[in-house]
C-alpha atoms as a PDB file:
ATOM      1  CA  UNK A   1      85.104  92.558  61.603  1.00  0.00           C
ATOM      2  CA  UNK A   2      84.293  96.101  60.905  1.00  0.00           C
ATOM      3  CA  UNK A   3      85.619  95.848  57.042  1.00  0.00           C
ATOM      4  CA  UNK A   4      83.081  92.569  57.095  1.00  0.00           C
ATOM      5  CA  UNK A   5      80.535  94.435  58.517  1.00  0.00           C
ATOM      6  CA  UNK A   6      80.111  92.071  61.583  1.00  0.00           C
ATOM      7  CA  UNK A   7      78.263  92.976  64.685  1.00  0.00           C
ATOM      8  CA  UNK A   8      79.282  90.667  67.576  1.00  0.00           C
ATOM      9  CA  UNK A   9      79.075  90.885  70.969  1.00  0.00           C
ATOM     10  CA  UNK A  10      81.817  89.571  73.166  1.00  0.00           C
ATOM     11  CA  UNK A  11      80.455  86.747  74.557  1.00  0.00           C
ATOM     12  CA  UNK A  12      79.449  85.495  70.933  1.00  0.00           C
ATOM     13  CA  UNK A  13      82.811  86.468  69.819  1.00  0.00           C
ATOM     14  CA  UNK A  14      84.160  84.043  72.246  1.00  0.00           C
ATOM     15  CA  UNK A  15      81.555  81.337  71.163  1.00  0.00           C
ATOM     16  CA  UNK A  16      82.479  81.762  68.032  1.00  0.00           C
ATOM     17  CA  UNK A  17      86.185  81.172  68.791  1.00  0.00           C
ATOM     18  CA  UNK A  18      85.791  78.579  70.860  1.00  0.00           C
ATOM     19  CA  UNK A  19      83.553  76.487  68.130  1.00  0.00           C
ATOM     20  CA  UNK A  20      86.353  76.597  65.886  1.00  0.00           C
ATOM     21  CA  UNK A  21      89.176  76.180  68.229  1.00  0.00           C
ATOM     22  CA  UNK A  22      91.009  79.021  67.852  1.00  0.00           C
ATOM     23  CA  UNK A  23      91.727  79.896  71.625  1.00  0.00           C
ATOM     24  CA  UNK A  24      94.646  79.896  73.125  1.00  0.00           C
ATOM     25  CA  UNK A  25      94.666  76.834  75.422  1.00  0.00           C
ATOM     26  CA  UNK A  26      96.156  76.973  78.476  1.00  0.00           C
ATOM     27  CA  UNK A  27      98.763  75.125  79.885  1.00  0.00           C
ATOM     28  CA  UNK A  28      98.449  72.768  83.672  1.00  0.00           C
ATOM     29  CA  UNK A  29     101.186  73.557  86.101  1.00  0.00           C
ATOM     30  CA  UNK A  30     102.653  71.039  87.150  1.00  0.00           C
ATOM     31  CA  UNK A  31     105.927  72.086  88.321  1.00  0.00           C
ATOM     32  CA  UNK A  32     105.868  73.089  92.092  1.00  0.00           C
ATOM     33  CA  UNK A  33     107.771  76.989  92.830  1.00  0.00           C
ATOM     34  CA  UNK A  34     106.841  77.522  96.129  1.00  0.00           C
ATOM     35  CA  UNK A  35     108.097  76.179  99.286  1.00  0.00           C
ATOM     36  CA  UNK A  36     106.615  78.073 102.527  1.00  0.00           C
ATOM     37  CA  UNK A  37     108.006  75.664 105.010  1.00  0.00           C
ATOM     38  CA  UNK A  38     110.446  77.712 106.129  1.00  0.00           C
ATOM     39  CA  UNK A  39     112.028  79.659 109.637  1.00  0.00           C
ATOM     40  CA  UNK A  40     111.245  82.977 107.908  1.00  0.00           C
ATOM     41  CA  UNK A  41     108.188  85.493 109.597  1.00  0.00           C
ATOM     42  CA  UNK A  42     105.005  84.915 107.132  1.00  0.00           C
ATOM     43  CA  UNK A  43     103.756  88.607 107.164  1.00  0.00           C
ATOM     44  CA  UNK A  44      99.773  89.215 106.839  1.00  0.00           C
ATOM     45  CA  UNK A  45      97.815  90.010 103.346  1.00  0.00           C
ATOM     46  CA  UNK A  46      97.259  94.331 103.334  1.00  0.00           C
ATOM     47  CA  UNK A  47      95.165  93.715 100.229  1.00  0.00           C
ATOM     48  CA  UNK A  48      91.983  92.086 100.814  1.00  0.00           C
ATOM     49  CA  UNK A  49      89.571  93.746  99.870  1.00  0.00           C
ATOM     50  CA  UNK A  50      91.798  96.967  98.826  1.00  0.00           C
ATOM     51  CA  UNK A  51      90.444  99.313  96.385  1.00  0.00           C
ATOM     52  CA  UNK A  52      92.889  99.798  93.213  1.00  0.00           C
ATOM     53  CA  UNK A  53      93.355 103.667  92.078  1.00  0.00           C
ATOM     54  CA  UNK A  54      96.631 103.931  90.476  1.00  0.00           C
ATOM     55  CA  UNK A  55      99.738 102.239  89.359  1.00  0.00           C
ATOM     56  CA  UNK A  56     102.697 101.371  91.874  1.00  0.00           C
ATOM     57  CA  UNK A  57     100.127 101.144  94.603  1.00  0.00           C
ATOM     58  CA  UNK A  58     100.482  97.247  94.467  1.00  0.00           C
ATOM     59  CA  UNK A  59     102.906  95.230  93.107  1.00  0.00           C
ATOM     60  CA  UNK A  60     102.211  91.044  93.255  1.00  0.00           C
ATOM     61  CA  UNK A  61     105.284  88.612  92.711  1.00  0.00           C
ATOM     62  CA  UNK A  62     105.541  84.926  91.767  1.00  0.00           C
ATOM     63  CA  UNK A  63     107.763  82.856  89.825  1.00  0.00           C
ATOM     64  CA  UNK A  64     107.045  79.981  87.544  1.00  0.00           C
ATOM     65  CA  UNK A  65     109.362  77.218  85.644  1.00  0.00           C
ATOM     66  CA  UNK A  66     110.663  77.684  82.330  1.00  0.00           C
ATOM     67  CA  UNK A  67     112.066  74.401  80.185  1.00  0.00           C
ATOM     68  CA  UNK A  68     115.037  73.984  78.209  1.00  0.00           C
ATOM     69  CA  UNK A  69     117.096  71.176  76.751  1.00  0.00           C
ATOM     70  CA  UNK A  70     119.016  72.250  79.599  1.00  0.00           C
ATOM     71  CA  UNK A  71     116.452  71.273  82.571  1.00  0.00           C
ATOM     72  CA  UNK A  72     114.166  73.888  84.133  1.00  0.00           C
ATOM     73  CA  UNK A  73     115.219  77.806  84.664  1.00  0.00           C
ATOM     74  CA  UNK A  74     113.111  79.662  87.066  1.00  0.00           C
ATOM     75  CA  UNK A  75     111.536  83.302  86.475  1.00  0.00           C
ATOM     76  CA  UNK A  76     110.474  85.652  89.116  1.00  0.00           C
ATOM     77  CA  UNK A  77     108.201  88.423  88.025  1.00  0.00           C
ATOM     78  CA  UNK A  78     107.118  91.666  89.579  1.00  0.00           C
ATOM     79  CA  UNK A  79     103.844  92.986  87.783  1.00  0.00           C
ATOM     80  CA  UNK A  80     101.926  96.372  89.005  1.00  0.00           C
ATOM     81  CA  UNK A  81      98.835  94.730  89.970  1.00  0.00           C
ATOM     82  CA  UNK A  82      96.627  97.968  88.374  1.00  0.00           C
ATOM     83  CA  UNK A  83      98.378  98.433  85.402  1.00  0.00           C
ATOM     84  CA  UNK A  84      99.489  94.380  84.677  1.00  0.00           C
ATOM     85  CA  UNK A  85     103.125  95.959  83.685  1.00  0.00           C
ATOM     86  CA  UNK A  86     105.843  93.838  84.450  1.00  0.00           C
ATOM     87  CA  UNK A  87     108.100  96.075  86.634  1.00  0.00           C
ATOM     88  CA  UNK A  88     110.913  93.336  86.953  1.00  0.00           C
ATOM     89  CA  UNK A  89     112.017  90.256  85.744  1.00  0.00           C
ATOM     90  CA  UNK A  90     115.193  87.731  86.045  1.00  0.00           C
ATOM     91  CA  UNK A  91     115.885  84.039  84.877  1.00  0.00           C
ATOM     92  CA  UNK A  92     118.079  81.696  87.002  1.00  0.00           C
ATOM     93  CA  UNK A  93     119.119  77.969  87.090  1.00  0.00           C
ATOM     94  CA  UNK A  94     118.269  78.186  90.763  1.00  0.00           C
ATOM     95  CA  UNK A  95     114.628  79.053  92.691  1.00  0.00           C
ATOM     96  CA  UNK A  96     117.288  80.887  95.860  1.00  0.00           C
ATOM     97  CA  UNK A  97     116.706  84.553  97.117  1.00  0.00           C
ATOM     98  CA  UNK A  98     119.144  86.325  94.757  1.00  0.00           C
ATOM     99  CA  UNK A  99     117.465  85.657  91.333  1.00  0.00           C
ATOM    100  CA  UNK A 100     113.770  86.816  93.416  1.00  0.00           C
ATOM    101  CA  UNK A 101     115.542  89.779  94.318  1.00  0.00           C
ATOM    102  CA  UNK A 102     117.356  90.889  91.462  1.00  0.00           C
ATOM    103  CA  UNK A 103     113.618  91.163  89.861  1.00  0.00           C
ATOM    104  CA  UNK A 104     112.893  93.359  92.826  1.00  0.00           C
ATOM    105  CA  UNK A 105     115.620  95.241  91.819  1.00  0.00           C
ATOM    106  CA  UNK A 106     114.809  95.595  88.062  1.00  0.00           C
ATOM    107  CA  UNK A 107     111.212  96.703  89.503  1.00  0.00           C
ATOM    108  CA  UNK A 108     112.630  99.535  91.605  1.00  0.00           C
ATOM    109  CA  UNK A 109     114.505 100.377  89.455  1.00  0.00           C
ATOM    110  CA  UNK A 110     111.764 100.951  87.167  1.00  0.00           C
ATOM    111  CA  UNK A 111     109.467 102.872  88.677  1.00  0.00           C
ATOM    112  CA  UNK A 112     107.751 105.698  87.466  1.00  0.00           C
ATOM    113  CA  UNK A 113     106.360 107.232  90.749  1.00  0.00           C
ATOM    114  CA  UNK A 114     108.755 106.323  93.368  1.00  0.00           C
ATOM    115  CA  UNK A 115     107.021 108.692  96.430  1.00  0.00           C
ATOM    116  CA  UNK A 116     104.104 106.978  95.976  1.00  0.00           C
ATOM    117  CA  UNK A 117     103.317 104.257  99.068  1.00  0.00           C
ATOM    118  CA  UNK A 118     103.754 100.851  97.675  1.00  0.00           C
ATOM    119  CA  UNK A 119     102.891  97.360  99.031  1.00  0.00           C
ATOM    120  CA  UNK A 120     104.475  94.179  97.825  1.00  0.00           C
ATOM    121  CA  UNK A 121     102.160  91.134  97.563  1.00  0.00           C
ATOM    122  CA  UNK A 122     103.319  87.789  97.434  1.00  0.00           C
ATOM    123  CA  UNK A 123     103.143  84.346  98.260  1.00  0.00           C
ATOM    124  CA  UNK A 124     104.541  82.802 101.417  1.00  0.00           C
ATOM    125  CA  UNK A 125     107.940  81.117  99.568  1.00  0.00           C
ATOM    126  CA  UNK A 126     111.059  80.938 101.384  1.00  0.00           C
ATOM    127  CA  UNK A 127     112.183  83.762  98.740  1.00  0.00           C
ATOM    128  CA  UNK A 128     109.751  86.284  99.555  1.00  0.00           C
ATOM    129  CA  UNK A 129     109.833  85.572 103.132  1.00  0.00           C
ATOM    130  CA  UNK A 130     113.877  85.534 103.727  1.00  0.00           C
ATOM    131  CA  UNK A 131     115.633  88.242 105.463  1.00  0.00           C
ATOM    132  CA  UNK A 132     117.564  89.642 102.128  1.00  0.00           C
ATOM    133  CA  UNK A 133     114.545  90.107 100.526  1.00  0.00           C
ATOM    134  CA  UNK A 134     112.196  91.824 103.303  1.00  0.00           C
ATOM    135  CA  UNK A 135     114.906  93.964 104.354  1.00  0.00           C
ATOM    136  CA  UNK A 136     115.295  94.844 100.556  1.00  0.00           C
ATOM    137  CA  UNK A 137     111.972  95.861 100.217  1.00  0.00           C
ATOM    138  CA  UNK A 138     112.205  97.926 104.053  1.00  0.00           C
ATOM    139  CA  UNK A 139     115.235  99.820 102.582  1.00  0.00           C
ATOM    140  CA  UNK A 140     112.954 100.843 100.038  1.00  0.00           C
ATOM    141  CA  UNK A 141     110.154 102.061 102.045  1.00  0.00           C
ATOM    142  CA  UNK A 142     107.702  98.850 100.292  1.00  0.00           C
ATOM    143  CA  UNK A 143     104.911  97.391 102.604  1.00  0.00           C
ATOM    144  CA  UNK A 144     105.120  93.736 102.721  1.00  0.00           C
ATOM    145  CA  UNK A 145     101.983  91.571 102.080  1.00  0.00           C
ATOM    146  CA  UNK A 146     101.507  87.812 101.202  1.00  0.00           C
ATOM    147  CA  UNK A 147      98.910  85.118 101.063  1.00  0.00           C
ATOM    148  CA  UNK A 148      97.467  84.082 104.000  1.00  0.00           C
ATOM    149  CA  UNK A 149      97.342  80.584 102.452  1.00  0.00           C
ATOM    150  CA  UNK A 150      97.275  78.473  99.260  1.00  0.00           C
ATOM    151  CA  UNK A 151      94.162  80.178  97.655  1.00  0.00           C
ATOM    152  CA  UNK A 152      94.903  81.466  93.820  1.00  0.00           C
ATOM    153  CA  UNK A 153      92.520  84.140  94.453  1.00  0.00           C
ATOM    154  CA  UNK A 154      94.964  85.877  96.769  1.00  0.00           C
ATOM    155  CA  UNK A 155      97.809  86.474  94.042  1.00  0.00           C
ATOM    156  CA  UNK A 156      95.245  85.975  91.045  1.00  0.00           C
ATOM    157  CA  UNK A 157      96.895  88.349  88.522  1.00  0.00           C
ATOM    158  CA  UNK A 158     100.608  87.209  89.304  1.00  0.00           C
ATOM    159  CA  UNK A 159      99.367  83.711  88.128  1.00  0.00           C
ATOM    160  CA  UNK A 160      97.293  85.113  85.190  1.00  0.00           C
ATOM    161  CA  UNK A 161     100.439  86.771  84.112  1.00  0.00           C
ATOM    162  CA  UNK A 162     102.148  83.615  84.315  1.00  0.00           C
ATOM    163  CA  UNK A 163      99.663  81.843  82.244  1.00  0.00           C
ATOM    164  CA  UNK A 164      99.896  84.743  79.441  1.00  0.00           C
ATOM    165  CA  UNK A 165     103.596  84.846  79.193  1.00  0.00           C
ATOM    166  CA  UNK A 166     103.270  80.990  78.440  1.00  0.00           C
ATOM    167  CA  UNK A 167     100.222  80.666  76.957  1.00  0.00           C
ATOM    168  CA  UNK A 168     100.553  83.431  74.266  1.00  0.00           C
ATOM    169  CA  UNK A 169     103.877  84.240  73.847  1.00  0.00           C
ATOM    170  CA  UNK A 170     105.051  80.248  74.593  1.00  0.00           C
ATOM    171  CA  UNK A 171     107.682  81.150  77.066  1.00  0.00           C
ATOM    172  CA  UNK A 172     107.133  77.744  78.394  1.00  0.00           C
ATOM    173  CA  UNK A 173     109.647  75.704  76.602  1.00  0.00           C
ATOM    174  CA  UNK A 174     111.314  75.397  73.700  1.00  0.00           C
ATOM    175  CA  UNK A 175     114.372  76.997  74.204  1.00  0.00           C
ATOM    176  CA  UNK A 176     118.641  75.695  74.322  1.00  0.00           C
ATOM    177  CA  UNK A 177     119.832  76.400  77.073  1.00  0.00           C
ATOM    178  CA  UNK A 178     119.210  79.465  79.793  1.00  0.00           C
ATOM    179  CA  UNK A 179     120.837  82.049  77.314  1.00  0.00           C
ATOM    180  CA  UNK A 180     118.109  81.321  74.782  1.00  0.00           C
ATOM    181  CA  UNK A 181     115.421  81.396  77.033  1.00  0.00           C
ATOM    182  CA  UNK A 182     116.558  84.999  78.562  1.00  0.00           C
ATOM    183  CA  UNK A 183     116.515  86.449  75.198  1.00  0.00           C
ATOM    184  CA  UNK A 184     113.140  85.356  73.859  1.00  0.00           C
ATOM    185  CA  UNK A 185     111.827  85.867  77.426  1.00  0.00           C
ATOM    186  CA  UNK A 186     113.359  89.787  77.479  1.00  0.00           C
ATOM    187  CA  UNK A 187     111.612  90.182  73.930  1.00  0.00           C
ATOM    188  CA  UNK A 188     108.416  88.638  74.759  1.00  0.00           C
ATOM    189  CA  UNK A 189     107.789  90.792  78.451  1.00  0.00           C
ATOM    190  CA  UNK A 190     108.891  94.107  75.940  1.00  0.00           C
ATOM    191  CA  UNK A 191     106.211  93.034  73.257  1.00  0.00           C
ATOM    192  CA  UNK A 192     103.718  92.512  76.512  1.00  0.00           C
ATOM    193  CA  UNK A 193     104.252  95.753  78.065  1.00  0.00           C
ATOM    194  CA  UNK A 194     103.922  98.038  75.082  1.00  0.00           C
ATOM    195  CA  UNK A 195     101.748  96.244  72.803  1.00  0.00           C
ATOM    196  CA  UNK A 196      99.372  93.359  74.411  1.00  0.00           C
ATOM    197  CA  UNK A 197      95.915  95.074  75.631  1.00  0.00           C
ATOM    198  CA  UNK A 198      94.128  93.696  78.302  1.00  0.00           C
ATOM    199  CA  UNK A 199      90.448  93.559  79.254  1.00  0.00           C
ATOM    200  CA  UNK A 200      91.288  95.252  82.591  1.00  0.00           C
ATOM    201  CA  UNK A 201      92.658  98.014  81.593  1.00  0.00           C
ATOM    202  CA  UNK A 202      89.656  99.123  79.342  1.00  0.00           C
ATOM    203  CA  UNK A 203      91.879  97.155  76.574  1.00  0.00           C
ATOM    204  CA  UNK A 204      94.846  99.711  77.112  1.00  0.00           C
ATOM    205  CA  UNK A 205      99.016  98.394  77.377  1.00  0.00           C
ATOM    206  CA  UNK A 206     100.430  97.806  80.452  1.00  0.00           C
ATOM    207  CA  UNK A 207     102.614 100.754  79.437  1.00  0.00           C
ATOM    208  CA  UNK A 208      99.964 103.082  78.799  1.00  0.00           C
ATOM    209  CA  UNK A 209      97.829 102.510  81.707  1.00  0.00           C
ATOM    210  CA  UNK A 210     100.956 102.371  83.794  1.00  0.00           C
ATOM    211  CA  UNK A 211     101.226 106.447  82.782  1.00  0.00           C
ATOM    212  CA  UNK A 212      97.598 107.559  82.356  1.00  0.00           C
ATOM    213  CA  UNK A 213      95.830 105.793  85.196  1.00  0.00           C
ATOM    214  CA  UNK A 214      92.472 106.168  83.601  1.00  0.00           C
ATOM    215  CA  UNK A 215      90.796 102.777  84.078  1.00  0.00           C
ATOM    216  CA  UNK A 216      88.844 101.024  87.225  1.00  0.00           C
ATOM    217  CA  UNK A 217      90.821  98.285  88.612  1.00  0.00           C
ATOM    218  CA  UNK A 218      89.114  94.560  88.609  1.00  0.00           C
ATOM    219  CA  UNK A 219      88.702  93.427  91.870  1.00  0.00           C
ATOM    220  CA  UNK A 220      89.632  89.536  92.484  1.00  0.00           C
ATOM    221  CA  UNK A 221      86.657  88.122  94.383  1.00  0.00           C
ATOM    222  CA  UNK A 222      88.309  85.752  97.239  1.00  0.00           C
ATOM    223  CA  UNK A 223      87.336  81.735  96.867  1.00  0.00           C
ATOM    224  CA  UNK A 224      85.613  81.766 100.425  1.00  0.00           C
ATOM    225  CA  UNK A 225      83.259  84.805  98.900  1.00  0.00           C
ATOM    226  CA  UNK A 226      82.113  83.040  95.891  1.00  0.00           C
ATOM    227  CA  UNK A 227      81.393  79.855  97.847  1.00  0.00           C
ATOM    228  CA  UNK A 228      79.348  81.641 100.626  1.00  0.00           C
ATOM    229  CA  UNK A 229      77.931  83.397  97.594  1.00  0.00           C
ATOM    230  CA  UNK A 230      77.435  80.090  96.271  1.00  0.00           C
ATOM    231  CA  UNK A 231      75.963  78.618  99.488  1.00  0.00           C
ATOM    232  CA  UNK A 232      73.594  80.970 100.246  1.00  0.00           C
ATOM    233  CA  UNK A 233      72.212  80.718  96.931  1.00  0.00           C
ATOM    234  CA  UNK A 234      71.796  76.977  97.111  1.00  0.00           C
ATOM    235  CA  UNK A 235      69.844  77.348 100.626  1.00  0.00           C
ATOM    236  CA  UNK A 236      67.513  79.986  99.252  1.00  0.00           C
ATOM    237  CA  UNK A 237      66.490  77.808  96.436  1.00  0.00           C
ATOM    238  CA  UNK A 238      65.867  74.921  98.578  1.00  0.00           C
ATOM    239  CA  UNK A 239      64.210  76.766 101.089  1.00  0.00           C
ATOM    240  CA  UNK A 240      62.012  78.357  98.341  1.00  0.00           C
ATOM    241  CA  UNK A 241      61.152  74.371  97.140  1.00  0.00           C
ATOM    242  CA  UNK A 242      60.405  73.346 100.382  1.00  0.00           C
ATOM    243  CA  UNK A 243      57.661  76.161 100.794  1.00  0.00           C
ATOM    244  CA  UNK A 244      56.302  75.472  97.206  1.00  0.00           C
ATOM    245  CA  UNK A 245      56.390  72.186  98.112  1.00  0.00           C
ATOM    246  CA  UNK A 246      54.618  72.843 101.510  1.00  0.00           C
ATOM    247  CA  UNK A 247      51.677  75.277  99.670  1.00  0.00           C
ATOM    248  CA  UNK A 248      51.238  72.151  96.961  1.00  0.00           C
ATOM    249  CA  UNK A 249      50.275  70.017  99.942  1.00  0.00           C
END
């Protein structure tokens, strides 16, 4: 745009895009992961409201469903919710604790500043909420938080991870058999962490602001906010009509 000599603002810039369809569209899930009708303790959320810093302060979980010729593989993710770097990673025929907690594993193995206090953030799956996995996370000194209920706003960025991985680097479907999908999936989270920017991160790499730590974190406004934000708004404008209304009289 600069060799065009274009001046555009963002917003436009997404006008513009969206005029001539050239964004990415986004895929509907429709293929259910999590199952939190279980035995296991459901432990409270530790970040509402909590005020982003640094890297491995956070880290927020999920997994979504990947398609092959095959049937559906399953891949649990651990991304540093103030960076967006994908810690861990593993695919599996299989949505059982194992897979969920080899990713862990990956993740801890992985990190960069391993004195620093950590909480885990998830949602209330069977996975996250089994015995294997808590007491993996206790051995490792990790603070365990999850959703208080089925609100996307609680684990926002693990889903908008999700929909990235599939949405721009089609990690959706397309693939074999499980073999296929690992490989394209390993190359794809690589390419992610070291080369995708993101709007979050003052348009830095996961990878970058991983090790600098320079940006402010987004906050993820809760549902219930934005509709008593929402609410009050209507009532003030209806209570402002009714006086106009009442002074026209």
């Amino acid at each position: 745009m600069k060799e065009k000599q274009i001046k555009m603002g963002r917003d436009k810039f997404f006008d513009t895009m969206r005029e001539f369809r050239m964004l990415v569209q986004r895929k509907k899930r429709f293929h259910k992961t999590t199952n939190s009708n279980h035995r296991f303790r459901k432990h409270p959320n530790l970040i509402k409201d909590k005020v982003l810093n640094r890297s491995e302060q956070v880290w927020v979980s999920d997994i979504t469903y990947i398609k092959t010729e095959e049937g559906y593989k399953y891949l649990s993710l651990i991304t540093d919710l103030y960076s967006k770097k994908i810690m861990g990673h593993f695919l599996s025929d299989n949505q059982k604790v194992e897979p969920t907690a080899n990713a862990l594993r990956m993740a801890i193995a992985n990190r960069e500043f391993k004195n620093r206090k950590l909480i885990h953030h998830s949602d209330r799956g069977f996975q996250y909420c089994s015995d294997e996995y808590t007491n993996l996370l206790r051995a490792n000194k990790i603070d365990i938080s999850m959703t208080h209920s089925y609100d996307p706003y609680e684990n926002a960025a693990a889903e908008r991870v999700n929909g990235i991985l599939k949405d721009e680097f089609e990690i959706g479907e397309g693939f074999i058999n499980q073999a296929h999908a690992s490989r394209e999936i390993n190359h794809a989270i690589k390419i992610y962490n070291s080369k995708r920017p993101h709007m979050s991160c003052d348009y830095a790499t996961p990878e970058f602001a991983h090790l600098h730590q320079k940006h402010k974190a987004k906050s993820y406004r809760r549902l219930s906010t934005i509709k008593q934000i929402s609410t009050k708004e209507k009532r003030s404008k209806k209570e402002k009509a009714i006086q106009l209304t009442s002074n026209f009289n």
